[in-house]
Protein backbone atom coordinates (compact mmCIF):
# COMPACT_ATOMS: atom_id res chain seq x y z
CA UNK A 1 -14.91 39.50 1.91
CA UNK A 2 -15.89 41.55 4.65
CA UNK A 3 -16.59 40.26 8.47
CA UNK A 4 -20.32 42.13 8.23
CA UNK A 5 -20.33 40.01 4.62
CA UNK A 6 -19.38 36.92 5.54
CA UNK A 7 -21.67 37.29 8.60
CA UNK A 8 -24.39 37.97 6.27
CA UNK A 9 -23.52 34.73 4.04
CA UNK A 10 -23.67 32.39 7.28
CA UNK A 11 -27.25 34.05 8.34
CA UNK A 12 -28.48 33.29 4.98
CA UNK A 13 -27.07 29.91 5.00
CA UNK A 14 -28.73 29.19 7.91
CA UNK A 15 -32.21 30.31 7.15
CA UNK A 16 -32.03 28.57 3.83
CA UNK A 17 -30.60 25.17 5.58
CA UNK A 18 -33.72 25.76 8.18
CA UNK A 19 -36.55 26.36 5.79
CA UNK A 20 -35.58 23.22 3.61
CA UNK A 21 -35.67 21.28 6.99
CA UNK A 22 -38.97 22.71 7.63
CA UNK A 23 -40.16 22.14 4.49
CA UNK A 24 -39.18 18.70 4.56
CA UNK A 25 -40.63 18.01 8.12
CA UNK A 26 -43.95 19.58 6.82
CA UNK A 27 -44.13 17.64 4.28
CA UNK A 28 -43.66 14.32 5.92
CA UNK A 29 -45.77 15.62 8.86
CA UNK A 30 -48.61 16.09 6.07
CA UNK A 31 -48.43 12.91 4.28
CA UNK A 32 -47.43 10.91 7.63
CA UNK A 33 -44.69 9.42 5.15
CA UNK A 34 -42.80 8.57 7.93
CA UNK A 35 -43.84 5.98 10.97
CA UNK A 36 -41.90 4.71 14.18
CA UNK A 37 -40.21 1.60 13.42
CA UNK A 38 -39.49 2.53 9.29
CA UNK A 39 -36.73 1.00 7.72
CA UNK A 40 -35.99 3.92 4.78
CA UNK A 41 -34.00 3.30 1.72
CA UNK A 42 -32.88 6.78 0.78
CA UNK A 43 -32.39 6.49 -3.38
CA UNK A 44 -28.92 7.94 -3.60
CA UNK A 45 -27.94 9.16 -7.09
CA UNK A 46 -24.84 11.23 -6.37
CA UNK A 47 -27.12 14.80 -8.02
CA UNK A 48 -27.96 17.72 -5.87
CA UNK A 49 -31.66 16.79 -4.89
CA UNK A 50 -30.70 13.02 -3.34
CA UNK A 51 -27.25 14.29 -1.60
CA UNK A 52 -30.00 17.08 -0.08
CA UNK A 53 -32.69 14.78 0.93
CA UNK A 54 -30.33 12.54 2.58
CA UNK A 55 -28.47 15.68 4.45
CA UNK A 56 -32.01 16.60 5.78
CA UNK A 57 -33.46 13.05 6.73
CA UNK A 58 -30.60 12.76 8.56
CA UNK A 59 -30.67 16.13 10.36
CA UNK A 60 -34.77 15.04 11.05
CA UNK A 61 -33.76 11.78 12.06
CA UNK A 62 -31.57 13.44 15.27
CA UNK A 63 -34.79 15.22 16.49
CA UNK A 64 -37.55 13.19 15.12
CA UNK A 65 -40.87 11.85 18.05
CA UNK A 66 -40.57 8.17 16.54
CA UNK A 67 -37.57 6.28 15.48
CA UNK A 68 -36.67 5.09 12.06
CA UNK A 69 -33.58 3.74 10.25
CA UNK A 70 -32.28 5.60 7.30
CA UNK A 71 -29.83 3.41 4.74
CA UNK A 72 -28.58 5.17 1.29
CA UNK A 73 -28.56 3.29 -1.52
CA UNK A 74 -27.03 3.74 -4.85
CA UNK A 75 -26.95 2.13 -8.28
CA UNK A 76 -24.07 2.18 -10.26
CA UNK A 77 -24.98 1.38 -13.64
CA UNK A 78 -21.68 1.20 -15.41
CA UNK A 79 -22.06 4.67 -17.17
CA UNK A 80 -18.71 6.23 -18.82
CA UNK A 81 -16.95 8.30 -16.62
CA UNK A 82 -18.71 7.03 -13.25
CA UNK A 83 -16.00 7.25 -10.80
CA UNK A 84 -17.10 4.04 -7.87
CA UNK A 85 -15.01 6.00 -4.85
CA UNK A 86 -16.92 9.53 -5.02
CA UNK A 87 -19.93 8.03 -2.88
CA UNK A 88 -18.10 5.45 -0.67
CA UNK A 89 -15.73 8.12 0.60
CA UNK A 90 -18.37 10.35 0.95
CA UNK A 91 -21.19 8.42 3.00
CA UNK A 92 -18.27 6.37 5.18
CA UNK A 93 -17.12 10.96 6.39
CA UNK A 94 -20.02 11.40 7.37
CA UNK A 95 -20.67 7.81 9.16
CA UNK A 96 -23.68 7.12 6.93
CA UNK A 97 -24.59 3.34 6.33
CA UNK A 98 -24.99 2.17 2.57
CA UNK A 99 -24.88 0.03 -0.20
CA UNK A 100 -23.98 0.31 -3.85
CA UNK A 101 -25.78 -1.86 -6.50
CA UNK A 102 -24.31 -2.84 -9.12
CA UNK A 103 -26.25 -3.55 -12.52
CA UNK A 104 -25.30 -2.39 -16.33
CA UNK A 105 -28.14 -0.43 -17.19
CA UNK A 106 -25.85 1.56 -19.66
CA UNK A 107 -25.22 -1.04 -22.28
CA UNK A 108 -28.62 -2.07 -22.46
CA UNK A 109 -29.68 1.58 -22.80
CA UNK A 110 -27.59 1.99 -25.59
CA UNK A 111 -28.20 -0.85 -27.10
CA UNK A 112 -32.26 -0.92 -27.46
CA UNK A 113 -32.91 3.16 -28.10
CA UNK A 114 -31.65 4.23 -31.57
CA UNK A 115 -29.45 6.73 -31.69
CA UNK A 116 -31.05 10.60 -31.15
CA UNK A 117 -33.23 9.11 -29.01
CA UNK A 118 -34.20 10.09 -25.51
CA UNK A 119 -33.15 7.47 -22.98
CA UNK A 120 -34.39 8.70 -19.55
CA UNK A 121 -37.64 6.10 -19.92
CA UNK A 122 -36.21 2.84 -20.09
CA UNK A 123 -33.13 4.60 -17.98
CA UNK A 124 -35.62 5.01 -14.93
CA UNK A 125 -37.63 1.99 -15.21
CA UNK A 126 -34.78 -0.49 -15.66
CA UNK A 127 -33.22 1.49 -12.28
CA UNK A 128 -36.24 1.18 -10.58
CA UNK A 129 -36.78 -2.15 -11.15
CA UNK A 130 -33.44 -2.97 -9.56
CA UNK A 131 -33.90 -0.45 -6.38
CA UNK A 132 -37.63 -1.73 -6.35
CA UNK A 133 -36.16 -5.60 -6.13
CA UNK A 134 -33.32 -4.56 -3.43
CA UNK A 135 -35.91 -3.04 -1.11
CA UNK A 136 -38.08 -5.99 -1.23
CA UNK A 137 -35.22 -8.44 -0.74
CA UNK A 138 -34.04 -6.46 2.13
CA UNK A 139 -37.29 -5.36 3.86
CA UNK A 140 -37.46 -1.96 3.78
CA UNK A 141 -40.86 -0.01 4.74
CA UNK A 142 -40.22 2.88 2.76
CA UNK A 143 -38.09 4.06 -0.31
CA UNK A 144 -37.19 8.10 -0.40
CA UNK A 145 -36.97 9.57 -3.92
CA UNK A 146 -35.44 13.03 -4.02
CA UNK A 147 -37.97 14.22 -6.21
CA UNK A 148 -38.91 18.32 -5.32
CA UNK A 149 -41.87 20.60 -5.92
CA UNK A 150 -40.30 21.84 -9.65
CA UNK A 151 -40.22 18.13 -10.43
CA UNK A 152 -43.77 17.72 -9.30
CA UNK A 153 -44.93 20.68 -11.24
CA UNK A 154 -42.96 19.74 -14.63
CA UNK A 155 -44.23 16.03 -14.82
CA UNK A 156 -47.97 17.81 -14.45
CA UNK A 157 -47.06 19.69 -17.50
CA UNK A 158 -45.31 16.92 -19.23
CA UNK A 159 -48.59 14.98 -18.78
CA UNK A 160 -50.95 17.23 -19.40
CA UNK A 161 -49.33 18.41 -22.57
CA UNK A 162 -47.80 15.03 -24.19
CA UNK A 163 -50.70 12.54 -22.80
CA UNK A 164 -53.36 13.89 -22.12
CA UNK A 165 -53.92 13.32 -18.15
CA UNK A 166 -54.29 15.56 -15.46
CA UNK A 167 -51.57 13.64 -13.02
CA UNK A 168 -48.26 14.68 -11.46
CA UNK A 169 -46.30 12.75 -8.75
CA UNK A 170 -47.85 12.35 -5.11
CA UNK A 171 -45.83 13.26 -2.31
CA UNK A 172 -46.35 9.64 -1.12
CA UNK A 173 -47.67 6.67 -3.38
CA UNK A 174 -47.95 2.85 -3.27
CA UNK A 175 -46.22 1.16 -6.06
CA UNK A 176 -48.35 -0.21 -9.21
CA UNK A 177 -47.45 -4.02 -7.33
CA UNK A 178 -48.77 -2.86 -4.17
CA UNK A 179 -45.31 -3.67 -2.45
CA UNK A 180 -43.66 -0.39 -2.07
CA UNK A 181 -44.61 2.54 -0.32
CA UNK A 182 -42.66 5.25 -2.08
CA UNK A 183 -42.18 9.03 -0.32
CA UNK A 184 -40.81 12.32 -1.91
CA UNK A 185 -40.05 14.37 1.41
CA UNK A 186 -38.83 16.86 -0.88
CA UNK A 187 -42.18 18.02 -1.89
CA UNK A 188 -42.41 21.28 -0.50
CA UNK A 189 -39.00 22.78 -1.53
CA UNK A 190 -38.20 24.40 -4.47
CA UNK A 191 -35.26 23.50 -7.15
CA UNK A 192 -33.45 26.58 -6.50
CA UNK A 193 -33.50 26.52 -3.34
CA UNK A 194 -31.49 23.23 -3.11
CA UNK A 195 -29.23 23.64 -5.75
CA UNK A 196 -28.02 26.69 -3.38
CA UNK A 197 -28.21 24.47 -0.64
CA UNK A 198 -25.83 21.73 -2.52
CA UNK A 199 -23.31 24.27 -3.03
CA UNK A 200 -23.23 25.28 0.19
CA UNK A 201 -22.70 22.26 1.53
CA UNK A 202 -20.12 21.28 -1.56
CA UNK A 203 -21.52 17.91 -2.34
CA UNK A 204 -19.80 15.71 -4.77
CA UNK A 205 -22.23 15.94 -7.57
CA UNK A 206 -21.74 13.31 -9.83
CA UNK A 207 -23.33 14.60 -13.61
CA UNK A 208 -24.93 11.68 -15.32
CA UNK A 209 -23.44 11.81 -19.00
CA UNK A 210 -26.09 9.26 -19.91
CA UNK A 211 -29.24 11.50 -20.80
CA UNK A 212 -28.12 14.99 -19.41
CA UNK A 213 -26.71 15.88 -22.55
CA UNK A 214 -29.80 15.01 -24.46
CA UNK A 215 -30.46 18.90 -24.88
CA UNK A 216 -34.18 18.30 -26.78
CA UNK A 217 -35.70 16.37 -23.51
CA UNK A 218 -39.35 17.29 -22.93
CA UNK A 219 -38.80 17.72 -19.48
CA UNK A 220 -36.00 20.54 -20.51
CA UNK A 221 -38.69 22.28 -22.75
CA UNK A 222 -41.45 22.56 -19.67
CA UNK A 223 -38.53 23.62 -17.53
CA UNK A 224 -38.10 26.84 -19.90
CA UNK A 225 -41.77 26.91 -20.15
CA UNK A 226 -42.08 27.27 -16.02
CA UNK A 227 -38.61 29.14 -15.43
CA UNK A 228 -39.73 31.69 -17.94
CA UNK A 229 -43.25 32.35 -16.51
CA UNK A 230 -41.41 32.91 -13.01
CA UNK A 231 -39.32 35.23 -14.28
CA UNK A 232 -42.30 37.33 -16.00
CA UNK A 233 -44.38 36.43 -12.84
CA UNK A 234 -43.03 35.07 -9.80
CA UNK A 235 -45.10 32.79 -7.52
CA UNK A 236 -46.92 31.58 -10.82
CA UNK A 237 -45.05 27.96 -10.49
CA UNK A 238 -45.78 28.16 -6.31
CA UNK A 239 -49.59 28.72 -7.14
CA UNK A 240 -49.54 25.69 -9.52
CA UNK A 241 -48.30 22.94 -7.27
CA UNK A 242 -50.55 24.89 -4.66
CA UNK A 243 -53.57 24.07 -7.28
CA UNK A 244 -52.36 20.33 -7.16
CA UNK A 245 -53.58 19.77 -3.62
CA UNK A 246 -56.32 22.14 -4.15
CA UNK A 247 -58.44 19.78 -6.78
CA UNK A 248 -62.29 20.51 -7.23
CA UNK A 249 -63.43 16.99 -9.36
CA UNK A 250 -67.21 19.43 -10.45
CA UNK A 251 -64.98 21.81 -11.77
CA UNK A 252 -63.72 19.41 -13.82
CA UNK A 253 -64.81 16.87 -16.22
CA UNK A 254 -63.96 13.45 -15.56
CA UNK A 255 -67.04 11.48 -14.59
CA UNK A 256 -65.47 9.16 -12.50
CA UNK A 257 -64.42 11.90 -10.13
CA UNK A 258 -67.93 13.23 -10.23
CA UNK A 259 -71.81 12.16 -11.39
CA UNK A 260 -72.46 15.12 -13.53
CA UNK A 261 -75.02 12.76 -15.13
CA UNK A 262 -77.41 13.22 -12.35
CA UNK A 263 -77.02 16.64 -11.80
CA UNK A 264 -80.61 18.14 -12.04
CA UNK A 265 -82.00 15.31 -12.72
CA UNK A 266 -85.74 14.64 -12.07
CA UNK A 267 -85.77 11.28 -11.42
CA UNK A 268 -86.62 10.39 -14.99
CA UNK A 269 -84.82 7.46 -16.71
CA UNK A 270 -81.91 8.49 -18.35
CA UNK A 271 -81.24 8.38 -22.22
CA UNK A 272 -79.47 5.76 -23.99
CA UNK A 273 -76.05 7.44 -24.57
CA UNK A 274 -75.65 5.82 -27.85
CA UNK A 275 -79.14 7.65 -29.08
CA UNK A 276 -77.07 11.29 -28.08
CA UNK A 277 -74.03 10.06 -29.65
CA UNK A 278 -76.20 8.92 -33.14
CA UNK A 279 -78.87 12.17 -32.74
CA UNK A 280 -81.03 12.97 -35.04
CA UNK A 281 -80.17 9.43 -37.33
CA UNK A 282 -81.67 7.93 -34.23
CA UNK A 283 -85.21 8.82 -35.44
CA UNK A 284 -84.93 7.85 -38.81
């Protein structure tokens, strides 16, 4: 490689390492996900997206106008092939505090979802449950999920075409118990973007040979879906999770986001809705 190329590579690095970090501090800036005094457990999974997230909080942390404490926590759930020194080695280089959980996961995975069957549901609640105990137990004001804007968009998708709802994931939500306040800093930056960045940076990815070889995922089917609409018209996927923070509830139709009952009304006592829903048997 040339010097003119390898100059080029570095520049590029560079402005690809800066606009994930100003992604990410937009993002938090937006959703104030981060306050002075937090205590952040940073969800470690050993993929490209968490080893990012943590490589960025970090670089935020050395510049950030409050102070908060970042600790990266992993579970290893006894999967085949999970080697238990990739992480440690890794997180003690850089001088990054941490903690590994440990909790079989696997065998009860295996044993409760018949064979063929997807496994990332009961995967990701039984890990949450045990990252969503840890954080309580240890007092932590915030848990960081590596989840990015692809994710965001796909699980709209996913919803909206296998349930039924118009939901995706917030960039910052309180857990169902009201105990955890959970933050995706990640929000803003796209997939591609930080798989370039991991490689860059020559992570130790750790595959999880649990569900990522379960080829007929729904998730894997909207990913086509998406990746194929950006090739035939980039910026579609952009304008999409731009649409999620762009919501108009009249433009809708769910009536608990708006009263489209009273819209032009007179003042005159509504109908009985069972009498529209029985019509004309109504004046037999």
């Amino acid at each position: 490689m040339s010097v003119s190329a390898v100059r080029k590579h570095e520049i590029d690095a560079n402005k690809l390492a800066k606009r994930l970090r100003r992604q990410c501090g937009q993002a938090i800036a937006d959703f104030n996900m981060i306050e002075d005094g937090d205590r952040i457990m940073v969800c470690l999974s050993g993929g490209k997206d968490s080893y990012t997230l943590l490589a960025l909080l970090r670089q935020l942390q050395a510049k950030a106008p409050v102070r908060f404490e970042l600790v990266a926590v992993h579970l290893d759930q006894k999967q085949p092939g999970y080697d238990p020194a990739v992480l440690p080695n890794y997180l003690e280089a850089i001088g990054m505090p941490y903690v590994i959980l440990e909790q079989d996961t696997y065998s009860v995975v295996k044993r409760v979802v018949p064979e063929g069957k997807t496994m990332c549901g009961l995967c990701s609640r039984l890990r949450r449950g045990s990252l969503y105990s840890f954080a309580e137990r240890e007092g932590f004001t915030k848990i960081a999920l590596g989840h990015h804007r692809d994710d965001i968009v796909e699980t709209l998708f996913l919803n909206l075409f296998y349930h039924a709802t118009l939901k995706a994931m917030p960039p910052k939500l309180l857990s169902d118990d009201g105990k955890h306040v959970v933050i995706r800093p990640l929000a803003y930056c796209k997939e591609a973007d930080i798989a370039e960045y991991a490689q860059q940076q020559q992570f130790p990815i750790m595959p999880c040979n649990l569900c990522g070889s379960q080829e007929t995922l729904q998730r894997k089917a909207i990913k086509a879906m998406l990746a194929d609409w950006e090739r035939k018209t980039p910026g579609r996927v952009e304008n999409v999770f731009r649409g999620i923070g762009a919501i108009a509830p009249s433009q809708l139709a769910d009536r608990a986001l708006f009263d489209f009952a009273s819209l032009g009304s007179h003042g005159s006592a509504r109908h009985d809705e069972a009498s529209w829903l029985l019509g004309d048997s109504a004046a037999e």
